[in-house]
PDB file of N, CA and C in Angstrom:
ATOM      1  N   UNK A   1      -7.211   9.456  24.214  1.00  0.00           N
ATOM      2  CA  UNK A   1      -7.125  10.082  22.914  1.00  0.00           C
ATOM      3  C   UNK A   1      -6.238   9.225  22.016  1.00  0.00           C
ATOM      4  N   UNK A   2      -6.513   8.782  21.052  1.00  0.00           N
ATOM      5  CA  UNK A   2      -6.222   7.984  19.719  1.00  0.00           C
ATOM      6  C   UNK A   2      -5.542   8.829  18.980  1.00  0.00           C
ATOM      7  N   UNK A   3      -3.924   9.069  18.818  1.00  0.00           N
ATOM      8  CA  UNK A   3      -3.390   9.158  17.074  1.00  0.00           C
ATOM      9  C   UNK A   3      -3.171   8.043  16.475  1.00  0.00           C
ATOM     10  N   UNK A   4      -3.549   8.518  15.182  1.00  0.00           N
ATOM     11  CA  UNK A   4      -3.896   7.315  14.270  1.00  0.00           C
ATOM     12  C   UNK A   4      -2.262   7.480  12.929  1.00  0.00           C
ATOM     13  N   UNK A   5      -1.453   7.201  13.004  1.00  0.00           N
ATOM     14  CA  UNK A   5      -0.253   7.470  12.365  1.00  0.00           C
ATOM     15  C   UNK A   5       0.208   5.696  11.228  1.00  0.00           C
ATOM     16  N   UNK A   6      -0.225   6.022  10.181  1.00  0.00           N
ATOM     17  CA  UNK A   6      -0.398   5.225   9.322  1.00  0.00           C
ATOM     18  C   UNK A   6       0.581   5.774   7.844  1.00  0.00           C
ATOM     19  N   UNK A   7       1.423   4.905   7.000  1.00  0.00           N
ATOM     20  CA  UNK A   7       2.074   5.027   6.163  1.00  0.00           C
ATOM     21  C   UNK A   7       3.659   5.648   6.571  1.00  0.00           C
ATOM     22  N   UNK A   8       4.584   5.082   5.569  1.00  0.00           N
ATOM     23  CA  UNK A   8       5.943   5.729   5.273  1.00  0.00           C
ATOM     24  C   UNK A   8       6.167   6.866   6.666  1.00  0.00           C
ATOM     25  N   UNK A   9       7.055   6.164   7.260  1.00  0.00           N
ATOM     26  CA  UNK A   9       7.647   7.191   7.843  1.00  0.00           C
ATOM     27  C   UNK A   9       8.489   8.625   7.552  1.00  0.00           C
ATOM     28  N   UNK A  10       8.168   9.557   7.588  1.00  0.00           N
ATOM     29  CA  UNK A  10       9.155  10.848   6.289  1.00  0.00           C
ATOM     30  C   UNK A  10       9.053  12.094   7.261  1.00  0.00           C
ATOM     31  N   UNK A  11       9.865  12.366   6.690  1.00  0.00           N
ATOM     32  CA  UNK A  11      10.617  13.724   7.478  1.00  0.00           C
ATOM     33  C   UNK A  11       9.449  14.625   8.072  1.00  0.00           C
ATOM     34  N   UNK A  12       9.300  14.969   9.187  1.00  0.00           N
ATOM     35  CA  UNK A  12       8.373  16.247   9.704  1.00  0.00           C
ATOM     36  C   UNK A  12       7.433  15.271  10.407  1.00  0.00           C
ATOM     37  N   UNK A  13       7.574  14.144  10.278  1.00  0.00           N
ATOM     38  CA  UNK A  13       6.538  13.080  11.346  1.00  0.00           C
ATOM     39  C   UNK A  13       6.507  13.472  12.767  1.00  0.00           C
ATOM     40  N   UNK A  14       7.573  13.443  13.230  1.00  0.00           N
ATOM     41  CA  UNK A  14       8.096  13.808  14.487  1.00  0.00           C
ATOM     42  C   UNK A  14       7.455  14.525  14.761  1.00  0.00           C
ATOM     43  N   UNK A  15       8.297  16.235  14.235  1.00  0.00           N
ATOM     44  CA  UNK A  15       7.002  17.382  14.361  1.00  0.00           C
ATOM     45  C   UNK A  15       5.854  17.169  14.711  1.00  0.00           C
ATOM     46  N   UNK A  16       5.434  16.686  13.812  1.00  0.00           N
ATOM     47  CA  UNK A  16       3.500  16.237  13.642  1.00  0.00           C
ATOM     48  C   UNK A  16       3.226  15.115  15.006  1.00  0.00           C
ATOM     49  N   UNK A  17       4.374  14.318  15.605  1.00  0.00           N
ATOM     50  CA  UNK A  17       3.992  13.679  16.623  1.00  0.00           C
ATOM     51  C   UNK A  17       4.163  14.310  17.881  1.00  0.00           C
ATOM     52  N   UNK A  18       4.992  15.142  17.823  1.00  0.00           N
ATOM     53  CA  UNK A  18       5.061  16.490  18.915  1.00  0.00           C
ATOM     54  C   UNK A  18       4.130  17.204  19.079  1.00  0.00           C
ATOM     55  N   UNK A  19       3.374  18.137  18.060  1.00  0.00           N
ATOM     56  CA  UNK A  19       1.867  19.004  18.342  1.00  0.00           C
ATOM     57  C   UNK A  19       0.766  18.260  18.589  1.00  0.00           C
ATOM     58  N   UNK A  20       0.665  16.904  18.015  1.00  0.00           N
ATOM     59  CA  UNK A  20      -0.586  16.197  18.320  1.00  0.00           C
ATOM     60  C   UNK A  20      -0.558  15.725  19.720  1.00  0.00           C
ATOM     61  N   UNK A  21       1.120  15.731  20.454  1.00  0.00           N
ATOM     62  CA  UNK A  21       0.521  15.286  21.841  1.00  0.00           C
ATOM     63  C   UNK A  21       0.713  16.628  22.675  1.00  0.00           C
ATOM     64  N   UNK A  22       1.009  17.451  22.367  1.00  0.00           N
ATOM     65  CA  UNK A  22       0.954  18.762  22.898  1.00  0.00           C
ATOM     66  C   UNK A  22      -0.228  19.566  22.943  1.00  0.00           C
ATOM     67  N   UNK A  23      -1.364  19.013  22.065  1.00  0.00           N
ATOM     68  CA  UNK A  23      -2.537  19.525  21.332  1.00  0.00           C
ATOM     69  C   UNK A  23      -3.867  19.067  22.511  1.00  0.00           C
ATOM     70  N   UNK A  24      -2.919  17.259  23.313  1.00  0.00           N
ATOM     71  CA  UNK A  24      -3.773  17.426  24.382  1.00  0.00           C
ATOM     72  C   UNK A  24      -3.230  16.705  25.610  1.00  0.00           C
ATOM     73  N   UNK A  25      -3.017  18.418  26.206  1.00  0.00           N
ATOM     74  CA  UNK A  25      -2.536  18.200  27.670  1.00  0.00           C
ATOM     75  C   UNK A  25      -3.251  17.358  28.567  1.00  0.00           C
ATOM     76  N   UNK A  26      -2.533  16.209  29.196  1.00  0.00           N
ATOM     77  CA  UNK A  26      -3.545  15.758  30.422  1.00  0.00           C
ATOM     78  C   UNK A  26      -4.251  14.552  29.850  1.00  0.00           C
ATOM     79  N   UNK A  27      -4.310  14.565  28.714  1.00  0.00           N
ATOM     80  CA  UNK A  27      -4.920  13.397  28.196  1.00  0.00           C
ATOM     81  C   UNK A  27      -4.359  12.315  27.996  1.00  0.00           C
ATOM     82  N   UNK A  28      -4.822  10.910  28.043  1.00  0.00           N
ATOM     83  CA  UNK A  28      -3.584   9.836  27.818  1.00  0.00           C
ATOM     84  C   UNK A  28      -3.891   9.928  26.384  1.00  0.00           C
ATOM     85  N   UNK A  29      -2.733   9.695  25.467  1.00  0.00           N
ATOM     86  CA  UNK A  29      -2.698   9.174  24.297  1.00  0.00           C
ATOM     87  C   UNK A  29      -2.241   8.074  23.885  1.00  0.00           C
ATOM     88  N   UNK A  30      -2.519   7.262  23.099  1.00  0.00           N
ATOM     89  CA  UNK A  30      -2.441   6.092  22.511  1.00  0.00           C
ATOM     90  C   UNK A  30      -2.193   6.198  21.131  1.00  0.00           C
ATOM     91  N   UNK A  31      -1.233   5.734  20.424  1.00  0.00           N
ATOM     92  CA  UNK A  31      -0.492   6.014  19.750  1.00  0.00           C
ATOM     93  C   UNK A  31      -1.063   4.877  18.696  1.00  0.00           C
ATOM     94  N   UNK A  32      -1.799   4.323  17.655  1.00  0.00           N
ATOM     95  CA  UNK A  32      -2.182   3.367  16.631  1.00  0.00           C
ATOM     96  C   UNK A  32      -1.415   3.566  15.441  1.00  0.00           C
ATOM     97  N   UNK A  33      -0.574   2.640  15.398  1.00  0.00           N
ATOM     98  CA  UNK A  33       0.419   3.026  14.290  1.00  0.00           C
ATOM     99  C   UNK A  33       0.404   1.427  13.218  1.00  0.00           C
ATOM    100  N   UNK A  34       0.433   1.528  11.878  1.00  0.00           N
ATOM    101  CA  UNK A  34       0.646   0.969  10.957  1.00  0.00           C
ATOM    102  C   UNK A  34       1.689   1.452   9.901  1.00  0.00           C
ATOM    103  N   UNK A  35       3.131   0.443  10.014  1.00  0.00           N
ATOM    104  CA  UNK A  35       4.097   1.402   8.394  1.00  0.00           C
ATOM    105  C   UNK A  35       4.837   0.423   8.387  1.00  0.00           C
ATOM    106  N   UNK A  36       5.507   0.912   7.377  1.00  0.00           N
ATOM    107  CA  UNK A  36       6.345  -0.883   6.653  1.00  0.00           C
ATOM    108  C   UNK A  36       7.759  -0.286   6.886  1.00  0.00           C
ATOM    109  N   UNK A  37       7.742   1.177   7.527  1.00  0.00           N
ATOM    110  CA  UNK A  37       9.283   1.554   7.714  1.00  0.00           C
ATOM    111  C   UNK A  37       9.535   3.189   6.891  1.00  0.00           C
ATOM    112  N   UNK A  38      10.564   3.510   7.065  1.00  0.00           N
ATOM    113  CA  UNK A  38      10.862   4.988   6.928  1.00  0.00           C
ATOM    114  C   UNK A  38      12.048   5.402   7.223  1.00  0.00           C
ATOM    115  N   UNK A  39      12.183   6.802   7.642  1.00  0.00           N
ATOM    116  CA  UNK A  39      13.203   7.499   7.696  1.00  0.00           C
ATOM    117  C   UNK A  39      13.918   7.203   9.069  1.00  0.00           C
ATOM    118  N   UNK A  40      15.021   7.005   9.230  1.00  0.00           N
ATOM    119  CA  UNK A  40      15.701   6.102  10.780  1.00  0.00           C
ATOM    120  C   UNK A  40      15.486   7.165  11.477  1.00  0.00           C
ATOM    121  N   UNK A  41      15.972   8.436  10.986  1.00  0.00           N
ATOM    122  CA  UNK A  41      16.370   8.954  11.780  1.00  0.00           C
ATOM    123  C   UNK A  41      14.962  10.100  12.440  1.00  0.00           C
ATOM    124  N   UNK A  42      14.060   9.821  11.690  1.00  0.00           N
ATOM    125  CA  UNK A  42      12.829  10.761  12.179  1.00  0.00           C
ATOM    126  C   UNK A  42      11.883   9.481  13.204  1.00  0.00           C
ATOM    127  N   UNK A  43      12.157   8.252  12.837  1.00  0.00           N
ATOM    128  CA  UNK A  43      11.929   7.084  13.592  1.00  0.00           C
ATOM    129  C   UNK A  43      12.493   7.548  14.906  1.00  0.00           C
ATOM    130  N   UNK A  44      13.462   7.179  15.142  1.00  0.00           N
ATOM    131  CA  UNK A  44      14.694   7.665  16.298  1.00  0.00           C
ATOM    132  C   UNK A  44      14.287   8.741  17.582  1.00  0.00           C
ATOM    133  N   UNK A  45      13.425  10.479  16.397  1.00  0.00           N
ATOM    134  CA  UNK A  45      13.329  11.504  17.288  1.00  0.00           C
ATOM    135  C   UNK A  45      11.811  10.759  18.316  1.00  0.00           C
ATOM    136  N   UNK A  46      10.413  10.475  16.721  1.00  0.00           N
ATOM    137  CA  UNK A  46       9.442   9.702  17.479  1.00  0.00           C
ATOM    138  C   UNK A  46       9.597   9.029  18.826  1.00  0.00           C
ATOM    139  N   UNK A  47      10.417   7.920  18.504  1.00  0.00           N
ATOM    140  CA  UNK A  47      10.668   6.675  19.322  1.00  0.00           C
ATOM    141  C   UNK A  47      10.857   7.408  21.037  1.00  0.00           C
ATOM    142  N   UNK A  48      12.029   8.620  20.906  1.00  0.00           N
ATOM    143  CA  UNK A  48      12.347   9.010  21.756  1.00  0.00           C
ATOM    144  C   UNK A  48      11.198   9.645  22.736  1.00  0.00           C
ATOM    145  N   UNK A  49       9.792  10.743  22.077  1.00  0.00           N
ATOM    146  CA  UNK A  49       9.223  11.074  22.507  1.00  0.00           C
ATOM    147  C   UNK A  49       8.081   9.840  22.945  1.00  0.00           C
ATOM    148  N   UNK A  50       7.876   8.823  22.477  1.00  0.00           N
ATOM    149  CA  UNK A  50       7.483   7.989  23.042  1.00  0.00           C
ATOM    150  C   UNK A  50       7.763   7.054  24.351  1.00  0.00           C
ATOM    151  N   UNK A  51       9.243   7.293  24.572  1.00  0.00           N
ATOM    152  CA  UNK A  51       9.419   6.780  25.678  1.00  0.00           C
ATOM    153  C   UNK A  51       9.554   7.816  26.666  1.00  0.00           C
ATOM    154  N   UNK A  52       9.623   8.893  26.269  1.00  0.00           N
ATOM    155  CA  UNK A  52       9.726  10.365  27.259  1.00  0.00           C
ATOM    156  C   UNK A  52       8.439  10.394  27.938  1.00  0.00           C
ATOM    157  N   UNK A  53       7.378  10.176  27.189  1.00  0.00           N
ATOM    158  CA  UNK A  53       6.074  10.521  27.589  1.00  0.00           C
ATOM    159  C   UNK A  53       5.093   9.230  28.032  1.00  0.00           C
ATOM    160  N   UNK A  54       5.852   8.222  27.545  1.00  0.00           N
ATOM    161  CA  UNK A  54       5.562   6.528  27.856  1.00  0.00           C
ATOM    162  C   UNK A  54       3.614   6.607  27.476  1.00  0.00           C
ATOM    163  N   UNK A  55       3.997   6.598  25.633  1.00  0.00           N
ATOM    164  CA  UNK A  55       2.926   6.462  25.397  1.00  0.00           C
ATOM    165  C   UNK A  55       2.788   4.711  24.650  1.00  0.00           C
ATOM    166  N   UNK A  56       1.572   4.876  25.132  1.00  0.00           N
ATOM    167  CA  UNK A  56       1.601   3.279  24.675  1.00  0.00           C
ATOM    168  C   UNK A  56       0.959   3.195  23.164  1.00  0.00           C
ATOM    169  N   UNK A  57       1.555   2.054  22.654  1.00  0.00           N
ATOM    170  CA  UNK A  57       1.561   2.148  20.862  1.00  0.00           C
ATOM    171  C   UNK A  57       1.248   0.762  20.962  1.00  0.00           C
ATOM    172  N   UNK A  58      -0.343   0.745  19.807  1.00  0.00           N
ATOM    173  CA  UNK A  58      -1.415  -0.397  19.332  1.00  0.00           C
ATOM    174  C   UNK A  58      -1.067  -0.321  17.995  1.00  0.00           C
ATOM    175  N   UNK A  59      -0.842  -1.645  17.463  1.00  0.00           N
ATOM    176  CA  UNK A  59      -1.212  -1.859  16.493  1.00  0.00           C
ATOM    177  C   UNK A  59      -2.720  -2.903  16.006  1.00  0.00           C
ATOM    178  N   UNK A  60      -3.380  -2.014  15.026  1.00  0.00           N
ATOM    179  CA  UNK A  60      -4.645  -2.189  14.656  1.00  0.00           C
ATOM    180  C   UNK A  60      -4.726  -3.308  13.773  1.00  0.00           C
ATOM    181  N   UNK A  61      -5.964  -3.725  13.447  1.00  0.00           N
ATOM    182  CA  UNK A  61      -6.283  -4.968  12.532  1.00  0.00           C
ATOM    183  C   UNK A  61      -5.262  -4.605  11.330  1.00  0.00           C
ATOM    184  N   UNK A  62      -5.120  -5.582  10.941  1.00  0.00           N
ATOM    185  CA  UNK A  62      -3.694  -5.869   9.446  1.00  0.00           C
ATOM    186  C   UNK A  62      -3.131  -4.975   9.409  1.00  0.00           C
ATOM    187  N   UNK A  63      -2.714  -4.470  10.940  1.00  0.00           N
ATOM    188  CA  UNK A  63      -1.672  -3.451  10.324  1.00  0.00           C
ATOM    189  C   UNK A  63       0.089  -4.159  10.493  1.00  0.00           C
ATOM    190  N   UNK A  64       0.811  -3.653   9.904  1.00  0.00           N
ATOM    191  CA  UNK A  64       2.306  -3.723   9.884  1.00  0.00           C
ATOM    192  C   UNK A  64       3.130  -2.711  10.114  1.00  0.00           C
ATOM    193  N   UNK A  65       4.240  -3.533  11.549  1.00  0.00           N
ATOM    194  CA  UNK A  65       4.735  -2.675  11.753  1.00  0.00           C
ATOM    195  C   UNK A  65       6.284  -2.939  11.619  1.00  0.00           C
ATOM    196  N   UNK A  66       7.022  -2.812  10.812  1.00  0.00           N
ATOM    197  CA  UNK A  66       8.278  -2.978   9.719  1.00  0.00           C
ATOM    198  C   UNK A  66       9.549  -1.840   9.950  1.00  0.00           C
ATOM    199  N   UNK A  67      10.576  -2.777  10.082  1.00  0.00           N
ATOM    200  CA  UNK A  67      11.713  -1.372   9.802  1.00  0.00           C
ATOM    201  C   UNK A  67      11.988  -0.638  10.899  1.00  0.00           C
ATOM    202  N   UNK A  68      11.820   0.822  10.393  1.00  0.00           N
ATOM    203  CA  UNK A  68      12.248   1.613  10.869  1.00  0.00           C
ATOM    204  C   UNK A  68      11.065   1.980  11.870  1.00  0.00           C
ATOM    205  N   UNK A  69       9.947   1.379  11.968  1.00  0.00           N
ATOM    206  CA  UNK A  69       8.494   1.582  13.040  1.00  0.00           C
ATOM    207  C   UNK A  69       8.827   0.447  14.373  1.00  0.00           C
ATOM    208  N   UNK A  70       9.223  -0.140  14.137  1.00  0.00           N
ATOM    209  CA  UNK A  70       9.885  -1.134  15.168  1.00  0.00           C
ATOM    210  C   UNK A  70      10.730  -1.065  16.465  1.00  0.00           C
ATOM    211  N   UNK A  71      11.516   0.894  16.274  1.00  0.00           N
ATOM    212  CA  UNK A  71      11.838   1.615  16.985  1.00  0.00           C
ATOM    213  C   UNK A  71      10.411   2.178  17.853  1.00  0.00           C
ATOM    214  N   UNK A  72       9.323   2.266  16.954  1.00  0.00           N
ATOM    215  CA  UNK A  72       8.538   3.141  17.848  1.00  0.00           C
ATOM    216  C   UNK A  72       7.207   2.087  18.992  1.00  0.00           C
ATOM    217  N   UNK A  73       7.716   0.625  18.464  1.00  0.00           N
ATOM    218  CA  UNK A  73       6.950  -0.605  19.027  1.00  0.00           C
ATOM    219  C   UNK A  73       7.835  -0.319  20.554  1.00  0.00           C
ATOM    220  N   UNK A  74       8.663  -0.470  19.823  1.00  0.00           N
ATOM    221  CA  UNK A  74       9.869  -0.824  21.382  1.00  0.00           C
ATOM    222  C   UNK A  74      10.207  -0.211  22.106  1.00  0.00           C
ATOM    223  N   UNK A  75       9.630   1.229  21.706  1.00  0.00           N
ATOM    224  CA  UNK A  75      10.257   2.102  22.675  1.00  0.00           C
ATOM    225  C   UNK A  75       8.996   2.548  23.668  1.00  0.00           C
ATOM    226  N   UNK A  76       7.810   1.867  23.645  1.00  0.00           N
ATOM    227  CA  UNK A  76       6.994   2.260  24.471  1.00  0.00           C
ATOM    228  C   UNK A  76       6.801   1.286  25.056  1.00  0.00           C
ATOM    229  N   UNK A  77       6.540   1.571  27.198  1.00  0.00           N
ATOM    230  CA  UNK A  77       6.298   1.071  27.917  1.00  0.00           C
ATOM    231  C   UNK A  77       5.257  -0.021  27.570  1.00  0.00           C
ATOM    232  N   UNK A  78       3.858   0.077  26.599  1.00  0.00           N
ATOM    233  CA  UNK A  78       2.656  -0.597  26.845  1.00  0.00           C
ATOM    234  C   UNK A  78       2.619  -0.718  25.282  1.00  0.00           C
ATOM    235  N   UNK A  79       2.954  -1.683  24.815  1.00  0.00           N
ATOM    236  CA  UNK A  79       2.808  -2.065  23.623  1.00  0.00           C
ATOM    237  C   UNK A  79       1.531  -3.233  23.147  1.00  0.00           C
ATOM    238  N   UNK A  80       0.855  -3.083  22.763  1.00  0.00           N
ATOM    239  CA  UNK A  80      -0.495  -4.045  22.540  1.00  0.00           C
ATOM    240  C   UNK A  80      -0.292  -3.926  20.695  1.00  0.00           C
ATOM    241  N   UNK A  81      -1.237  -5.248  20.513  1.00  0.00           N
ATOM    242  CA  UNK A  81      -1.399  -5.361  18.946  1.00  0.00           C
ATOM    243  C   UNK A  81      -2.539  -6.456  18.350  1.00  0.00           C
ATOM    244  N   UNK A  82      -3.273  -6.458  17.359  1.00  0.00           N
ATOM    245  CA  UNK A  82      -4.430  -7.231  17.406  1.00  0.00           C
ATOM    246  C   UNK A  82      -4.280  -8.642  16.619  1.00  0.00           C
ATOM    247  N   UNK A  83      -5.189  -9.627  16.363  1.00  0.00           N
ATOM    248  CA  UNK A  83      -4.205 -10.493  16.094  1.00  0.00           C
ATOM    249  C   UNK A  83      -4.100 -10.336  14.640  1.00  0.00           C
ATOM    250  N   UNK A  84      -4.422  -9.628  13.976  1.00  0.00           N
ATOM    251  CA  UNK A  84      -4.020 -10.015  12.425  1.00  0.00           C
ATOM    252  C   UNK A  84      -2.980  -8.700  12.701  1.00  0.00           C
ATOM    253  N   UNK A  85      -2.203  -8.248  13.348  1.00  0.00           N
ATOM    254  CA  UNK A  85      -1.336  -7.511  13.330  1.00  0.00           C
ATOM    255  C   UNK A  85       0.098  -7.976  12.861  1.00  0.00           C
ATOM    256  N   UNK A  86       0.807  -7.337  11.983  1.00  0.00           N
ATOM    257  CA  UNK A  86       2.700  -8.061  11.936  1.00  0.00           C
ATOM    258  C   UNK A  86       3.282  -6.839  11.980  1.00  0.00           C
ATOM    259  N   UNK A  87       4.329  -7.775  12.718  1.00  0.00           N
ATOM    260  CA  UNK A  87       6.171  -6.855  13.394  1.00  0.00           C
ATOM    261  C   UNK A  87       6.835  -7.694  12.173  1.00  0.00           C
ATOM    262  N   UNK A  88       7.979  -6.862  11.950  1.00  0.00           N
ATOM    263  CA  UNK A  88       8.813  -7.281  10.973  1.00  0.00           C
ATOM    264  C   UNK A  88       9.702  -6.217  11.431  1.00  0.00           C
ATOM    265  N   UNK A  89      11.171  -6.862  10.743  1.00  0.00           N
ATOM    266  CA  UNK A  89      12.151  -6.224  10.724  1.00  0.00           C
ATOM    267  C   UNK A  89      12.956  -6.274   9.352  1.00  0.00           C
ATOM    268  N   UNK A  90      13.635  -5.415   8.679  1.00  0.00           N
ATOM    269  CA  UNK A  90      14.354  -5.694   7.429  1.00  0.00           C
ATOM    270  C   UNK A  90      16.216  -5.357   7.401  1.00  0.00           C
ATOM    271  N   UNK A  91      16.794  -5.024   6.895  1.00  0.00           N
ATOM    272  CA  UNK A  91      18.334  -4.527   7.278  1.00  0.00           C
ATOM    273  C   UNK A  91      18.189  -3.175   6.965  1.00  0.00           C
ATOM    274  N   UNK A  92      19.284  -2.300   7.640  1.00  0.00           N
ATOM    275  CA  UNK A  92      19.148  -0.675   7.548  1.00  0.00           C
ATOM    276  C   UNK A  92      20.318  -0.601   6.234  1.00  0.00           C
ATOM    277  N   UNK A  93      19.709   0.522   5.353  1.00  0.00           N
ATOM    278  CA  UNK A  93      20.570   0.478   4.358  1.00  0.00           C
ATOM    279  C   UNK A  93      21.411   1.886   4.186  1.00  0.00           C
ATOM    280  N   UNK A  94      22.287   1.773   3.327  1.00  0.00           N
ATOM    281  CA  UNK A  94      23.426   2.705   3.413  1.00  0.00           C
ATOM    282  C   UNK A  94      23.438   3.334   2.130  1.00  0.00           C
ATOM    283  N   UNK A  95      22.972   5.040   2.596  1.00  0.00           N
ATOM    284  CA  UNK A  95      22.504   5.550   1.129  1.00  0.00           C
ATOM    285  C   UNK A  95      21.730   5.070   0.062  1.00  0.00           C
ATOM    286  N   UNK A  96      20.536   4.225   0.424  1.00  0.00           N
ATOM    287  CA  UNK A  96      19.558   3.765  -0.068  1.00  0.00           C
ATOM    288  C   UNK A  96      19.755   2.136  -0.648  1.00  0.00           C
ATOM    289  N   UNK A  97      20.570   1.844  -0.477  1.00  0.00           N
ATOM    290  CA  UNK A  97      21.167   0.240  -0.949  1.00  0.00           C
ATOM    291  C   UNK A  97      21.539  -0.340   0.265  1.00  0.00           C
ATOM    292  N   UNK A  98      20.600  -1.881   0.491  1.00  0.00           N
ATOM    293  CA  UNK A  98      21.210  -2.641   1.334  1.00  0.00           C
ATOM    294  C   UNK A  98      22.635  -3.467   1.075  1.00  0.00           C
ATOM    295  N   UNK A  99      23.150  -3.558   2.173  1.00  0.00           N
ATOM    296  CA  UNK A  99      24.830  -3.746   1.782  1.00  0.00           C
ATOM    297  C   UNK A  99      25.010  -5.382   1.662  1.00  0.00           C
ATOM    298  N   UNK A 100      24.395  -5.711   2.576  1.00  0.00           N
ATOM    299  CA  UNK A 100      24.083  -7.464   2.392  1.00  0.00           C
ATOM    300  C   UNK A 100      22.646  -8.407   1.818  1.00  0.00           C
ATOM    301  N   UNK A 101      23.007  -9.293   1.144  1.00  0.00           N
ATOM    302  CA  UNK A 101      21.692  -9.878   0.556  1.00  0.00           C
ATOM    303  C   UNK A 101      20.839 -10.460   2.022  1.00  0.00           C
ATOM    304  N   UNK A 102      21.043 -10.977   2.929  1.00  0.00           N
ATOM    305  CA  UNK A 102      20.131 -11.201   4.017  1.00  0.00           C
ATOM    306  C   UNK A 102      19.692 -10.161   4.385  1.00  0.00           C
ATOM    307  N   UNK A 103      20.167  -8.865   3.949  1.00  0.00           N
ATOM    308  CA  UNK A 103      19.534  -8.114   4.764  1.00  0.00           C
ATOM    309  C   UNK A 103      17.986  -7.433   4.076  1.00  0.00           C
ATOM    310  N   UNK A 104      17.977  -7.966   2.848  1.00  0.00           N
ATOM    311  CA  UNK A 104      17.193  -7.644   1.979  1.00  0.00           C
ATOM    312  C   UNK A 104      15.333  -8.867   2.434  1.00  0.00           C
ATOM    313  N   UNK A 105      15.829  -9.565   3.219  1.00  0.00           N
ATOM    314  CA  UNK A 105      14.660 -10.382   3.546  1.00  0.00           C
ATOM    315  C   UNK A 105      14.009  -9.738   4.630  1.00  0.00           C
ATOM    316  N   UNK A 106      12.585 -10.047   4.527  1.00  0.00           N
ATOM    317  CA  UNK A 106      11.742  -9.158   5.372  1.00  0.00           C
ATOM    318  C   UNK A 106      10.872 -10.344   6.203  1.00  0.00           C
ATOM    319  N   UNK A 107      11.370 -10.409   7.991  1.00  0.00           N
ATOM    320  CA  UNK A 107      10.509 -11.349   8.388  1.00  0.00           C
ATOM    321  C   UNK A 107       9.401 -10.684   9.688  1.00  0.00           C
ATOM    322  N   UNK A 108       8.164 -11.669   8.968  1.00  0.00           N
ATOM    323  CA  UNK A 108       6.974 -10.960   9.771  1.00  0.00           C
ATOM    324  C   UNK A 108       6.137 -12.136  11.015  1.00  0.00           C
ATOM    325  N   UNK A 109       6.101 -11.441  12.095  1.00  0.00           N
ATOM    326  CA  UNK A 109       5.745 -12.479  13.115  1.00  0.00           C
ATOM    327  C   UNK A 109       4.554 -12.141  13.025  1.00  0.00           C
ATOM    328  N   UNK A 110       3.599 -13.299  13.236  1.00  0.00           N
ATOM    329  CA  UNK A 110       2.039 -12.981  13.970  1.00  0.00           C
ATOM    330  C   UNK A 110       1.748 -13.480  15.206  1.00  0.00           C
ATOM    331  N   UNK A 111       0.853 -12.298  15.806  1.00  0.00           N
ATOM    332  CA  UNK A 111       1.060 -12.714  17.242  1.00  0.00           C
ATOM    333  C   UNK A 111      -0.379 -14.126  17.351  1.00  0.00           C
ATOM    334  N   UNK A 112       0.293 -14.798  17.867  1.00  0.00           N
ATOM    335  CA  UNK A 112      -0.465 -16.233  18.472  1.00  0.00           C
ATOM    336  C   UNK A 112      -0.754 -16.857  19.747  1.00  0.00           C
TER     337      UNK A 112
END
């Protein structure tokens, strides 16, 4: 079973990633995720149920996975991705402003 979890990470994701794997018992799920980043801390609860349940997370053709989604790459056992896929990472910011100018650069790997 395929969730398909695409855009901005934002509050109540979690939630929504909790009933959809609760929705099917017994089934493996696979987690297809594309986002350029989001909320840390709803990242964080995700991430966690992903490694609780060791679901494995694909990323799909051009998708990007940035930021605060980078928690939810890493935190699963079976991570796969296609090749026009990018990981990136950016700096975590403090009350909406990054505190350092490097941290403001955004670098994206492709897998090769």
């Amino acid at each position: 079973m395929a969730i398909r979890a695409q855009g901005n990470i934002v509050r109540g994701d979690a939630e929504r990633l909790r009933r959809a794997i609760r929705a099917h018992p017994g089934q493996e799920v696979v987690l297809h995720i594309s986002s350029e980043g989001g909320l840390l801390g709803e990242a964080s609860d995700m991430a966690s149920m992903i490694a609780r349940y060791r679901i494995p997370v694909f990323l799909p053709h051009n998708a990007i996975c940035a930021s605060a989604c980078f928690l939810l790459l890493a935190a699963s056992p079976d991570r796969m991705m296609s090749e026009t896929a990018r990981v990136g990472g950016v700096g975590a910011a403090v009350n909406g402003a990054n505190t350092r100018p490097e941290a403001r650069r955004q670098d994206l790997m492709h897998p090769r």
